[in-house]
Every structure is written in C-alpha cells, then in structure tokens.
Protein backbone atom coordinates (compact mmCIF):
# COMPACT_ATOMS: atom_id res chain seq x y z
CA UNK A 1 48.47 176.40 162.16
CA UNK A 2 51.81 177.13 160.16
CA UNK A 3 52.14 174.63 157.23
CA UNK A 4 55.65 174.89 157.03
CA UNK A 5 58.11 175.48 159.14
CA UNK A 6 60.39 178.12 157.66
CA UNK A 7 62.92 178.88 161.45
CA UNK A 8 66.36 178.04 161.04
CA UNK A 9 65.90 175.65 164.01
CA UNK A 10 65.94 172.19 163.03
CA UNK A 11 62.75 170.33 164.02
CA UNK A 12 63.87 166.75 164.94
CA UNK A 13 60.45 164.84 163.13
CA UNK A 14 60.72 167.70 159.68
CA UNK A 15 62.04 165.75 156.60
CA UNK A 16 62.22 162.38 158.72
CA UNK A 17 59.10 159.36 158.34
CA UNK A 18 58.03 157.97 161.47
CA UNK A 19 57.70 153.85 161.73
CA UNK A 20 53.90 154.10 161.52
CA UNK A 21 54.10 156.59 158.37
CA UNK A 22 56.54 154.09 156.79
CA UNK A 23 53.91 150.86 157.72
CA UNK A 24 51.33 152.17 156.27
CA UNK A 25 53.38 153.41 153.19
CA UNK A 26 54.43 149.69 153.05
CA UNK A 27 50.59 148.33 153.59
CA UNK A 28 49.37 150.35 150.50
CA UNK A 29 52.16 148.57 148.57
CA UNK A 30 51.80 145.10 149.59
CA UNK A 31 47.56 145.90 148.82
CA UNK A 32 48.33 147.33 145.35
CA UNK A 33 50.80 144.95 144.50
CA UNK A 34 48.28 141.87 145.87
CA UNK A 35 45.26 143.52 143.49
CA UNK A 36 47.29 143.17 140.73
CA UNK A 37 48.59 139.74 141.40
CA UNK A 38 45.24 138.78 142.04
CA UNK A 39 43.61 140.22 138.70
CA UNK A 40 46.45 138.30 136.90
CA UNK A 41 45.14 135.38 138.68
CA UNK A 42 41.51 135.91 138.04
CA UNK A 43 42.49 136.96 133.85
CA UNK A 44 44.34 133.65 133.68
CA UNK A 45 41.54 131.78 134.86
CA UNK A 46 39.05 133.67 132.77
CA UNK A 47 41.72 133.04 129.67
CA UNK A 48 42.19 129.12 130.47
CA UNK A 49 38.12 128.62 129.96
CA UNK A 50 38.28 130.28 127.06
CA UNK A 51 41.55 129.05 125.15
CA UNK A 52 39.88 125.64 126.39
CA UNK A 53 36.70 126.41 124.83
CA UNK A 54 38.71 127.38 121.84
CA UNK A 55 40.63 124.62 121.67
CA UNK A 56 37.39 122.57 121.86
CA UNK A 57 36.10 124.15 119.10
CA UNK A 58 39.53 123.57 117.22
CA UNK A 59 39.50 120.10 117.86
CA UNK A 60 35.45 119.66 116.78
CA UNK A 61 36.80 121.91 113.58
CA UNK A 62 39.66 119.72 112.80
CA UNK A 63 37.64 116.30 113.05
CA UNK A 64 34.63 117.46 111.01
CA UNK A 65 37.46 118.64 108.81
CA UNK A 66 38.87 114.91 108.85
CA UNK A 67 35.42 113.34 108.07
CA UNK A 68 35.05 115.49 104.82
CA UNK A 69 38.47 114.59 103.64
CA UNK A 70 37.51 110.66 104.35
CA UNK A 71 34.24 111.43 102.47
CA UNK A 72 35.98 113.40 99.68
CA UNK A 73 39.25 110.82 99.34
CA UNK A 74 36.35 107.50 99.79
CA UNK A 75 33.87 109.19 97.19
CA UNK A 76 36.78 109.91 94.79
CA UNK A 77 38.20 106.31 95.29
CA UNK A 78 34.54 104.93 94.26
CA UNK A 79 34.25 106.92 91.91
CA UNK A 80 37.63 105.67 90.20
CA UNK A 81 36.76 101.84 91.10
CA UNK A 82 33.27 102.61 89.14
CA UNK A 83 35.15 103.95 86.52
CA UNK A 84 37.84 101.52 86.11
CA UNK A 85 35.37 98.55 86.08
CA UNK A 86 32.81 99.77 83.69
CA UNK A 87 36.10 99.88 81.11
C-alpha cells in the first residue's frame, strides 16, 4: 500500500472529508464538549455543599460570636450597675 499519493492525477476523495469522517469528527466534539459541561455540573454541585457547609459554619461562628458580645456588653453593664450602687 502507497501512503500517499504523489501522481499528478487528481484523486476525487484526496484532500476532501467524506460525511461519515465529518460525523464522527462532529460526535467527538459534541462528547468532549458534554464531559466538560458535565464536570462543571458535577464541581458546582460538589462546591454548593461545601460553600453551604461553610456558610453553616459562618453563621454558627457569627452567633456564638453574638452570645459573647451579649455576655461581654451584660457582664460589663453589671459590673457598672454594681459599681455605681455601692457609691
């Protein structure tokens, strides 16, 4: 078998893609491009459990963070109401 065709006849199919080359050209597109669109999907997912386990954890941070500074602000304001009535 000759790999290339070097004649100076013109072969009809040489430098031309037929409709099934061109299909399955298109196939192996549409496949790559749906893998990536689908691990996009999947990473979002995966990234929405954890930004909402994150934001979980904010919001527990940010109350317990609220309680101290309604411990801190209700201590202090005993503490003054102590001091002011002993006077």
């Amino acid at each position: 078998m000759v790999a290339f065709n070097l004649s100076l006849r013109t072969n009809r199919r040489s430098g031309q893609m037929n409709g099934s080359g061109l299909l399955i050209i298109a196939i192996a597109a549409l496949a790559a491009y749906m893998g990536m669109s689908w691990e996009r999907a999947r990473r979002a997912i995966f990234d929405v459990r954890v930004s909402r386990k994150r934001v979980q954890n904010l919001r527990q941070t940010a109350m317990r963070e609220r309680f101290h500074a309604i411990l801190i602000v209700t201590g202090s304001l005993f503490v003054i109401f102590m001091i002011a009535r002993n006077r």
